[in-house]
C-alpha atoms as a PDB file:
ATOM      1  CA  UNK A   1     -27.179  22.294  -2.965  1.00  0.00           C
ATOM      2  CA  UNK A   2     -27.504  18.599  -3.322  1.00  0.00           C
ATOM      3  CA  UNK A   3     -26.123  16.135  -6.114  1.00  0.00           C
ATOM      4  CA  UNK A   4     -25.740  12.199  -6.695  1.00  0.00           C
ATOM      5  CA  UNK A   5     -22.719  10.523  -6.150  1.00  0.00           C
ATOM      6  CA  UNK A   6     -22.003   7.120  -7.298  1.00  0.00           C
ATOM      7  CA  UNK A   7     -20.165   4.797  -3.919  1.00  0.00           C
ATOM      8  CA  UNK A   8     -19.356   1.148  -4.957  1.00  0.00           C
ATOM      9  CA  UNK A   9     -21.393   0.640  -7.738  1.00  0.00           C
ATOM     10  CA  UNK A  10     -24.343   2.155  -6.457  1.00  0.00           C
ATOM     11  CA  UNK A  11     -25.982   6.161  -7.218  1.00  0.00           C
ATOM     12  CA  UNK A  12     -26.855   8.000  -3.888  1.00  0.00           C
ATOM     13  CA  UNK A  13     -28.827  11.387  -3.392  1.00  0.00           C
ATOM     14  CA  UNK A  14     -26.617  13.529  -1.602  1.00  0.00           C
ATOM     15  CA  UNK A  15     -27.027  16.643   0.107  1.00  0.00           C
ATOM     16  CA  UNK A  16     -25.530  18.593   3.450  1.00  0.00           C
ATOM     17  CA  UNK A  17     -26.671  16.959   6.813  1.00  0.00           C
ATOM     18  CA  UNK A  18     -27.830  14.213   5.273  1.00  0.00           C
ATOM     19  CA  UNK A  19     -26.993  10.372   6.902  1.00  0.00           C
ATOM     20  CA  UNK A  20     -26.167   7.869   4.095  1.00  0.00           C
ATOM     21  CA  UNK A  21     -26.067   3.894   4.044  1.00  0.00           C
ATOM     22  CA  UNK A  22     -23.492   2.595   1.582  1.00  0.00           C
ATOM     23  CA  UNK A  23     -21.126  -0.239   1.380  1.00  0.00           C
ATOM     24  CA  UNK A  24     -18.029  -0.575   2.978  1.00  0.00           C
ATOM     25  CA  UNK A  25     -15.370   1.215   2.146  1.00  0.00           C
ATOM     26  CA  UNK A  26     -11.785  -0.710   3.130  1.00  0.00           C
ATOM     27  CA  UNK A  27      -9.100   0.933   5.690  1.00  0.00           C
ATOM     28  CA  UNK A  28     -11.601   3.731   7.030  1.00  0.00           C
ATOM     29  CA  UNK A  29     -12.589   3.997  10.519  1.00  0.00           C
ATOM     30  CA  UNK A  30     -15.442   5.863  12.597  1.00  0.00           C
ATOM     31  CA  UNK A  31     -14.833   9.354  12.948  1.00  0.00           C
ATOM     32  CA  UNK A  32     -12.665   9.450   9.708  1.00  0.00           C
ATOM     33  CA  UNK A  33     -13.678  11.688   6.983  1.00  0.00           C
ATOM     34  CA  UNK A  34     -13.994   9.857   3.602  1.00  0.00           C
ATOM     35  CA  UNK A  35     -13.927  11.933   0.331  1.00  0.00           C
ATOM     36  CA  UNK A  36     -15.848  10.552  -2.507  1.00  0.00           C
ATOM     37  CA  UNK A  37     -15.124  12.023  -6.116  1.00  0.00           C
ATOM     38  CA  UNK A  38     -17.401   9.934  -8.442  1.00  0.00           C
ATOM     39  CA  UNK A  39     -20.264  12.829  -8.770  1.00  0.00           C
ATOM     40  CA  UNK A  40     -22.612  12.775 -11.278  1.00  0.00           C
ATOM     41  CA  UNK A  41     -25.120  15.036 -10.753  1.00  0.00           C
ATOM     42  CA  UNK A  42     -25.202  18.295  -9.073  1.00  0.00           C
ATOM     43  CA  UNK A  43     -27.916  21.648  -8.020  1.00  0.00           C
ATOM     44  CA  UNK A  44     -26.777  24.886  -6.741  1.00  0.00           C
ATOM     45  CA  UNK A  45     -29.665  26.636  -6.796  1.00  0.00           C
ATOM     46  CA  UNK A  46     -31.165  26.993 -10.530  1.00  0.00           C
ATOM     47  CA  UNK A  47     -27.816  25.426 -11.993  1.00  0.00           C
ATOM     48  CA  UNK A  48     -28.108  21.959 -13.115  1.00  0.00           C
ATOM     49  CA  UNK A  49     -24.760  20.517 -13.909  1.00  0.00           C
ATOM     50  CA  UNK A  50     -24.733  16.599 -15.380  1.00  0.00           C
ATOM     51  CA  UNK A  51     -21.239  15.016 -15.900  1.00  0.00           C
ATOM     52  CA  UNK A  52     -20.365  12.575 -18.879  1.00  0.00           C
ATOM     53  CA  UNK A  53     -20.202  10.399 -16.684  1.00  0.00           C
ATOM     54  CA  UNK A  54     -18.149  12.572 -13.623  1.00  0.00           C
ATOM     55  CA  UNK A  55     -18.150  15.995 -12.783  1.00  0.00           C
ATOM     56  CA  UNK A  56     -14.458  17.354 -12.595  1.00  0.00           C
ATOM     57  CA  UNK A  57     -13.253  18.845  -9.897  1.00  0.00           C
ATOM     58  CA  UNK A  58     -16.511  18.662  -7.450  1.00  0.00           C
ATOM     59  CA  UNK A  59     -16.076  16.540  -4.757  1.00  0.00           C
ATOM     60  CA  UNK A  60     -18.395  15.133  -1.486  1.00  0.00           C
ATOM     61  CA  UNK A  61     -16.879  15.127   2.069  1.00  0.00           C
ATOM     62  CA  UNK A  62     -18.462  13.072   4.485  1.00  0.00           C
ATOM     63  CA  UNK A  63     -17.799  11.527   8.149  1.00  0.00           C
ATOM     64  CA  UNK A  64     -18.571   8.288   9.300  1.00  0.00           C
ATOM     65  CA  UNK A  65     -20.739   7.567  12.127  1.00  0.00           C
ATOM     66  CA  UNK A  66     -21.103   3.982  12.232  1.00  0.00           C
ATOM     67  CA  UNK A  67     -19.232   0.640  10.583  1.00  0.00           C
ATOM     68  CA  UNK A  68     -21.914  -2.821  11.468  1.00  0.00           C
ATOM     69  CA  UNK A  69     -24.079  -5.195  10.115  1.00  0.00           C
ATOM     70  CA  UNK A  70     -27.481  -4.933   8.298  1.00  0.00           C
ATOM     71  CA  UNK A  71     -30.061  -7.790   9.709  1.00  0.00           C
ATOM     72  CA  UNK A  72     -29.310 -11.393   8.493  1.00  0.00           C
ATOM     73  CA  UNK A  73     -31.129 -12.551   5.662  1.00  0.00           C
ATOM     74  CA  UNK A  74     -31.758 -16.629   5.206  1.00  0.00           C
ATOM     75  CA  UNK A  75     -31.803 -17.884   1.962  1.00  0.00           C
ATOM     76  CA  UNK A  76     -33.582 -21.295   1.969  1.00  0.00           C
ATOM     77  CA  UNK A  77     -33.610 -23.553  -0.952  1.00  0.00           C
ATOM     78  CA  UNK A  78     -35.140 -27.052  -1.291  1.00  0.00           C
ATOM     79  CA  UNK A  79     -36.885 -29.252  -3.866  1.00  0.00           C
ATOM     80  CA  UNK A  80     -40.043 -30.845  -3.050  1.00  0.00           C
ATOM     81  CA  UNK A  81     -40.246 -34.702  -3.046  1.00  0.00           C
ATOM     82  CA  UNK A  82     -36.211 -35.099  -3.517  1.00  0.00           C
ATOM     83  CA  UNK A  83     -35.047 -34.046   0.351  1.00  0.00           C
ATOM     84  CA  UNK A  84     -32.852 -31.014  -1.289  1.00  0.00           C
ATOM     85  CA  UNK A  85     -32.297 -28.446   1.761  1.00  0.00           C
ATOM     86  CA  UNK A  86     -30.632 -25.835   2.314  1.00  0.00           C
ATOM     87  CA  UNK A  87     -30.436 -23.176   4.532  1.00  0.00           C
ATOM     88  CA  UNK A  88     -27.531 -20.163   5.053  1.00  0.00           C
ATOM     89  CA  UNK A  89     -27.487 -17.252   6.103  1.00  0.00           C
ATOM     90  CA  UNK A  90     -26.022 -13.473   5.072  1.00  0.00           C
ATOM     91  CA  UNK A  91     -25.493 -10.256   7.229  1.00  0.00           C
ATOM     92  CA  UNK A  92     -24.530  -7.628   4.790  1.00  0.00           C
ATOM     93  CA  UNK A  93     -22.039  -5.042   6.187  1.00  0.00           C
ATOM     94  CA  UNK A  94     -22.660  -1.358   5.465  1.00  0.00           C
ATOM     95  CA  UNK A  95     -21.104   1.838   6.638  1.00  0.00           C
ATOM     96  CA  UNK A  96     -22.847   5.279   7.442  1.00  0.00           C
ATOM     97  CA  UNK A  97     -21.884   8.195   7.023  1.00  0.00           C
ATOM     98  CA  UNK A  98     -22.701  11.927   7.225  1.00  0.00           C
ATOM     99  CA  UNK A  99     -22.543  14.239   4.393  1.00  0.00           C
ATOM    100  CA  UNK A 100     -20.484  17.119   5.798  1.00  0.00           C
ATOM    101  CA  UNK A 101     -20.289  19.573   2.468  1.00  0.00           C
ATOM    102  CA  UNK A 102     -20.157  19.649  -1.377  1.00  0.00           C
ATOM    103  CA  UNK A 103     -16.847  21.294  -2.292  1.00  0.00           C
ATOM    104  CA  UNK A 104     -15.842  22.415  -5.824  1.00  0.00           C
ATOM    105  CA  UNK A 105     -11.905  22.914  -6.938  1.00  0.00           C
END
């Protein structure tokens, strides 16, 4: 069984075991299991079901295994001849979590 699920604004394949990279999501901690409803797509075996644009009632349980920081990217701007620089930096957090089970009401 295995499905996509839509996590801040993004679609993620999904299935059972699987370790997912997503963006944060506020007041959960490691070890906490987060619930995500927003599932658009799922396979049990040879049934296909799409949702317009959720599925009702199916819903993904997962457990999060680490809360951090994904490697700093520098943006670096400048204009030749004028002495325009600039140079910052971004670390963009992300959470990851483990895909536990696909439940249906």
């Amino acid at each position: 069984m295995y499905g996509v699920v839509e996590i801040g604004g993004k679609q993620y394949f999904v299935e059972p075991g699987l370790e997912l990279v997503h963006e944060v999501i506020p007041g959960v901690k490691v070890g906490e299991r987060v619930t995500f409803d927003r599932v658009l797509f799922l396979r049990n075996g040879e049934k296909i079901e799409v949702g317009q644009p959720y599925l009702p009632g199916v819903r993904v349980v997962g457990e999060v295994q680490e809360v951090g920081k994904l490697p700093k990217v520098i943006i670096f701007k400048f204009m030749p001849k004028k002495g325009y620089r600039r140079k910052r930096g971004h670390r963009q957090p992300f959470m990851r979590t483990r895909i536990v089970a696909i439940e249906r009401e």
